[in-house]
Every structure is written in structure tokens, then in C-alpha cells.
C-alpha atoms as a PDB file:
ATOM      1  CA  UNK A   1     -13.793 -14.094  17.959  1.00  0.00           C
ATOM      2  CA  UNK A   2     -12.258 -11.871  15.745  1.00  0.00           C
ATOM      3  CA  UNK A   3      -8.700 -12.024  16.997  1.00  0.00           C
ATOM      4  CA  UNK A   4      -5.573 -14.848  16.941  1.00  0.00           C
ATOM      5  CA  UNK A   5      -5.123 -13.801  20.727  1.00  0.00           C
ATOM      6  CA  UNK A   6      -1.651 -14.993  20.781  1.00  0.00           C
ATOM      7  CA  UNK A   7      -0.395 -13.708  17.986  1.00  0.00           C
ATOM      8  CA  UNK A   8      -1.592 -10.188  18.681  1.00  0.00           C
ATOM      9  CA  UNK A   9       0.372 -10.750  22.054  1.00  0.00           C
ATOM     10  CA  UNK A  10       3.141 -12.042  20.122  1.00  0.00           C
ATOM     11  CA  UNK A  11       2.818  -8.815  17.581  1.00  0.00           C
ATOM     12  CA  UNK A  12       3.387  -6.295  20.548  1.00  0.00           C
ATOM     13  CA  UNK A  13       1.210  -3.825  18.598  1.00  0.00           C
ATOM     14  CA  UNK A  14       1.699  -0.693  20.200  1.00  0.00           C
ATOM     15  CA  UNK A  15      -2.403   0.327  19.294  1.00  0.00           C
ATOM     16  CA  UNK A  16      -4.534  -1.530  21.525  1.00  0.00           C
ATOM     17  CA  UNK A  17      -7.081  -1.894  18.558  1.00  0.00           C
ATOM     18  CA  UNK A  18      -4.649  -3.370  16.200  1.00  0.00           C
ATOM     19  CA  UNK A  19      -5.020  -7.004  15.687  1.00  0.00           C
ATOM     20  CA  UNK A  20      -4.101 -10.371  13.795  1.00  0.00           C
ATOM     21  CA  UNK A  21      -7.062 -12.131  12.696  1.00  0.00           C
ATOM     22  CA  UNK A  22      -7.678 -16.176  13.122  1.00  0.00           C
ATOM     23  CA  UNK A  23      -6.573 -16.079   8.948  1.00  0.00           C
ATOM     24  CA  UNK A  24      -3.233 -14.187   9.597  1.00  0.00           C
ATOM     25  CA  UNK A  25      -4.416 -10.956   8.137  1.00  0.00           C
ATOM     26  CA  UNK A  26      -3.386  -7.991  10.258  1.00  0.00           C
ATOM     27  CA  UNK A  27      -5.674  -5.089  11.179  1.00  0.00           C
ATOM     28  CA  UNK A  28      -4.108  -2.022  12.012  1.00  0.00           C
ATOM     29  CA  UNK A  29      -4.500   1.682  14.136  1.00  0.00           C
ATOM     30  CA  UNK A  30      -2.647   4.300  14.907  1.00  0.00           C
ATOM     31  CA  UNK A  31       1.147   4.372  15.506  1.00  0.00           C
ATOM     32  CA  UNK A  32       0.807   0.292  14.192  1.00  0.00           C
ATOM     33  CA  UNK A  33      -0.990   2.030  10.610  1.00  0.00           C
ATOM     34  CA  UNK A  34       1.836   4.624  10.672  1.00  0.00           C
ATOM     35  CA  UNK A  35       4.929   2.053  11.106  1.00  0.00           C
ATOM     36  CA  UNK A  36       3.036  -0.095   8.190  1.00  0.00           C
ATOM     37  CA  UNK A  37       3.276   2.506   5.922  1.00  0.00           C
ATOM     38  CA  UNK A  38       6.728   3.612   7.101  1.00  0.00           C
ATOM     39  CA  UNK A  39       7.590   0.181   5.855  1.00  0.00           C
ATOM     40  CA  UNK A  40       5.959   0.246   2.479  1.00  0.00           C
ATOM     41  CA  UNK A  41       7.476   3.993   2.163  1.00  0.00           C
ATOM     42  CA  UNK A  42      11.134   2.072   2.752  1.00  0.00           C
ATOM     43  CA  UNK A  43      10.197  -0.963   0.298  1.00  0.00           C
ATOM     44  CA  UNK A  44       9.350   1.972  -2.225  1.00  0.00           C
ATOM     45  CA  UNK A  45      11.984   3.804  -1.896  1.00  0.00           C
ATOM     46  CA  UNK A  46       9.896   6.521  -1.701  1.00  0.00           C
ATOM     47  CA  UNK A  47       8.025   6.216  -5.284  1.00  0.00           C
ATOM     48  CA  UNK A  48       4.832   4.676  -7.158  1.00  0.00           C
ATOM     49  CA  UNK A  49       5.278   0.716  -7.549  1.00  0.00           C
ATOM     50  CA  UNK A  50       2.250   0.540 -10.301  1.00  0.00           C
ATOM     51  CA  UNK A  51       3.873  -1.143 -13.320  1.00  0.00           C
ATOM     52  CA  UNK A  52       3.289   0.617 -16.932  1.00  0.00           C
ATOM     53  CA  UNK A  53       3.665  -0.898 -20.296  1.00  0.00           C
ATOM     54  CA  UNK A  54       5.227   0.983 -22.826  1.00  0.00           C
ATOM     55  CA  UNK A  55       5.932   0.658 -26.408  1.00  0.00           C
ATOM     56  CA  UNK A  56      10.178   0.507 -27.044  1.00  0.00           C
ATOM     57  CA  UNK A  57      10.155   1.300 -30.925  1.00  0.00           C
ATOM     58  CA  UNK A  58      13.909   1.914 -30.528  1.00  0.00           C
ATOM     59  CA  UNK A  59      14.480  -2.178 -31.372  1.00  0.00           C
ATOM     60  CA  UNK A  60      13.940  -3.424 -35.386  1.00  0.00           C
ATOM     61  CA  UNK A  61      11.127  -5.033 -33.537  1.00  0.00           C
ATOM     62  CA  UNK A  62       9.320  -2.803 -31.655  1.00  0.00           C
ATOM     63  CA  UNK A  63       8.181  -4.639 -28.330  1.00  0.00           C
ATOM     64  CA  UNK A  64       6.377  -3.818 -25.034  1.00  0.00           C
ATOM     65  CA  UNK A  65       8.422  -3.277 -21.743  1.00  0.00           C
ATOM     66  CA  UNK A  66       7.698  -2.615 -18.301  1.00  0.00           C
ATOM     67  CA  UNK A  67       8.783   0.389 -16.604  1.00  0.00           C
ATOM     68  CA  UNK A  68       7.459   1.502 -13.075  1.00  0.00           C
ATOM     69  CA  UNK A  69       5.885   4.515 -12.732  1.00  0.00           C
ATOM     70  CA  UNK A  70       8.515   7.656 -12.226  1.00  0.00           C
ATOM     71  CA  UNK A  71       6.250   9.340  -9.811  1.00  0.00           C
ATOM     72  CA  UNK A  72       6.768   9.834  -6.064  1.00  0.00           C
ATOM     73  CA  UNK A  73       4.155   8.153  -3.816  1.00  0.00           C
ATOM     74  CA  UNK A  74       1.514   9.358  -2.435  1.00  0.00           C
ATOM     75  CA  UNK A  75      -0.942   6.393  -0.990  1.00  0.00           C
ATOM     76  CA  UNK A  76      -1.158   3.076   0.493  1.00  0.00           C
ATOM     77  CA  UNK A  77      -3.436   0.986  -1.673  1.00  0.00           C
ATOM     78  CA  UNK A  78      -4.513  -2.173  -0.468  1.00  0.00           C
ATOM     79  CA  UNK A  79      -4.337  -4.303  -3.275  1.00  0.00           C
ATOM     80  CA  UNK A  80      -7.864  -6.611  -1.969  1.00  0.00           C
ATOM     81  CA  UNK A  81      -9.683  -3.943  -0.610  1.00  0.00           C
ATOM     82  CA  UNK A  82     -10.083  -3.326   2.623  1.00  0.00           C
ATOM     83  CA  UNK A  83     -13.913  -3.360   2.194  1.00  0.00           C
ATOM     84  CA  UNK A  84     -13.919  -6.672   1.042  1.00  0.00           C
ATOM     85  CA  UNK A  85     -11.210  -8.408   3.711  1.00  0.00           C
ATOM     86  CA  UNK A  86      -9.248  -5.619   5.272  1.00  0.00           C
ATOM     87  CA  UNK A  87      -5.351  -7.252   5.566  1.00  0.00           C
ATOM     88  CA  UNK A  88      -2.991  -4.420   6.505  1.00  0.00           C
ATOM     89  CA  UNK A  89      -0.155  -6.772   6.066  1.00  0.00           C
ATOM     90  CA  UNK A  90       2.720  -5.348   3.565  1.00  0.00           C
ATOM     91  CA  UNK A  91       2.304  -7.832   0.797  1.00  0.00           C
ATOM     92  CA  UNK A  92      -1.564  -7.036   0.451  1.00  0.00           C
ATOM     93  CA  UNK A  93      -0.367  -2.959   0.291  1.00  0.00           C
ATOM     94  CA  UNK A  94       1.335  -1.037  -2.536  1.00  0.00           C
ATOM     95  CA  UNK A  95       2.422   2.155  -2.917  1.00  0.00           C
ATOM     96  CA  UNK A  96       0.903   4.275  -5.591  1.00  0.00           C
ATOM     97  CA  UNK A  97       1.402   8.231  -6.636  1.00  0.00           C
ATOM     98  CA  UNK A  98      -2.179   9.771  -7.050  1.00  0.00           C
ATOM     99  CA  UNK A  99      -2.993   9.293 -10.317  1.00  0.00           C
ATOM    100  CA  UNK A 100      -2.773   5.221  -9.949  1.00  0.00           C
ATOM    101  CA  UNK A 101      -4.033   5.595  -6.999  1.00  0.00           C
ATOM    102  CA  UNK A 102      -7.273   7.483  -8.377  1.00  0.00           C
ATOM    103  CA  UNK A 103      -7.246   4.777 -11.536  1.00  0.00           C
ATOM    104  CA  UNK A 104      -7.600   1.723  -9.474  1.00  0.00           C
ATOM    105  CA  UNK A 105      -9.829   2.807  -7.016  1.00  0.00           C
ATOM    106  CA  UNK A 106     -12.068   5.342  -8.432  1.00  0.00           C
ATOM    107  CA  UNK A 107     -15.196   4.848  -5.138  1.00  0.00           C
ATOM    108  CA  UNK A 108     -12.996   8.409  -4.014  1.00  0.00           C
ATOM    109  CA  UNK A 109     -10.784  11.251  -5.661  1.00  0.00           C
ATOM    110  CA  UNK A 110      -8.532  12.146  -3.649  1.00  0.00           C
ATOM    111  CA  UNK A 111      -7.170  16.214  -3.293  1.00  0.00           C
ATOM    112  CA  UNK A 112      -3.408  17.274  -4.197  1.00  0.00           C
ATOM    113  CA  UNK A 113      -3.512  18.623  -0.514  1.00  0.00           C
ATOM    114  CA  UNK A 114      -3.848  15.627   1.176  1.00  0.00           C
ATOM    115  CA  UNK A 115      -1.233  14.375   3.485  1.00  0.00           C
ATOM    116  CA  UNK A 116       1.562  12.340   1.458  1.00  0.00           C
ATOM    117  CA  UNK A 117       2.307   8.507   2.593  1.00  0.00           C
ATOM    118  CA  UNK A 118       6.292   9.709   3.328  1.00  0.00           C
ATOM    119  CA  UNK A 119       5.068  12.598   5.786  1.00  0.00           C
ATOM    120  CA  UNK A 120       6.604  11.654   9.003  1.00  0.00           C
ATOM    121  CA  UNK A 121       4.166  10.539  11.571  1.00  0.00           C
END
């Protein structure tokens, strides 16, 4: 069986597709996929959540911060891929502008003129 039957009850997914697997991972369609990523969008704030190193050389000793990225969003990634064990759940997604996006998963290049994350379903 590839469904927790009474936790998908339990969910109230609004998708009849959408699902929570025996493991807890959650699979989902439609308006269920669209509220997901309205969630990571919110959690975001709207911007890339890839981490970058840089180089502060404004210190006697120069060291290496973290900064996020400055860039607006522009995809879900799922952080274990979904071709390996999709999980839909927000703490397997993260929100990534483009070029992240494109650097981290590089099976597809994605156009400028696709459809950001933040446009409303």
C-alpha cells in the first residue's frame, strides 16, 4: 500500500491524489502542491535560502562568512530528490532563485520565462 490511510484522512488534502506515505513523507497535487509552496514562499520571505561563503577581508584577519543569497526565489527544490524518495514535506524543500536552482540540479535548465514560485495560484 502506498498510503498511511489515516493520516491522509487526518491531512484533509484538498487533491484527492495527494497522500502521506507509511514513512511520513507527503506526496503532493494540485491546490495541496500550490499551498506547499505558498508555505515555503512565506518561510522565505520571498527570496533564495542557498547559503554562500564569502571572503570578509574587512577584519586584520580576513575570514569566511555566510551570507544568503540576495536573490528573489524562483523554485522549490527538493533537497533529496524527488526521483530518489519524493517527500513534499517543507523541511525536505528549499527555496532557491534560478541560478542555485540550475547549480544543484543541473538534469534540467530551466527558462527566465517560467512561472515564479511567488505567482499566486
Amino acid at each position: 500500500m502506498r498510503a498511511d490511510k489515516q493520516l491522509t484522512e487526518a491531512a484533509e488534502f484538498k487533491d484527492k491524489d495527494s497522500y502521506i506515505a507509511p514513512d511520513g513523507r507527503e506526496i503532493l497535487y494540485g491546490k495541496d502542491w500550490d499551498a506547499r509552496k505558498a508555505e515555503l514562499a512565506r518561510r522565505s520571505g520571498g527570496g533564495c535560502e542557498q547559503i554562500c561563503p564569502t571572503l570578509n577581508i574587512g577584519l586584520k584577519k580576513p575570514t569566511e562568512i555566510e551570507l544568503r543569497c540576495p536573490a528573489m526565489a524562483a523554485d522549490p527544490h527538493h533537497i533529496i530528490r524527488r526521483s530518489v524518495k519524493r517527500d513534499d514535506r517543507l523541511s525536505n524543500l528549499q527555496a532557491l532563485c534560478r541560478y542555485h536552482h540550475n547549480l544543484l540540479d543541473k538534469r534540467k535548465i530551466r527558462s527566465d520565462k517560467a512561472e515564479h514560485l511567488w505567482k499566486s495560484p
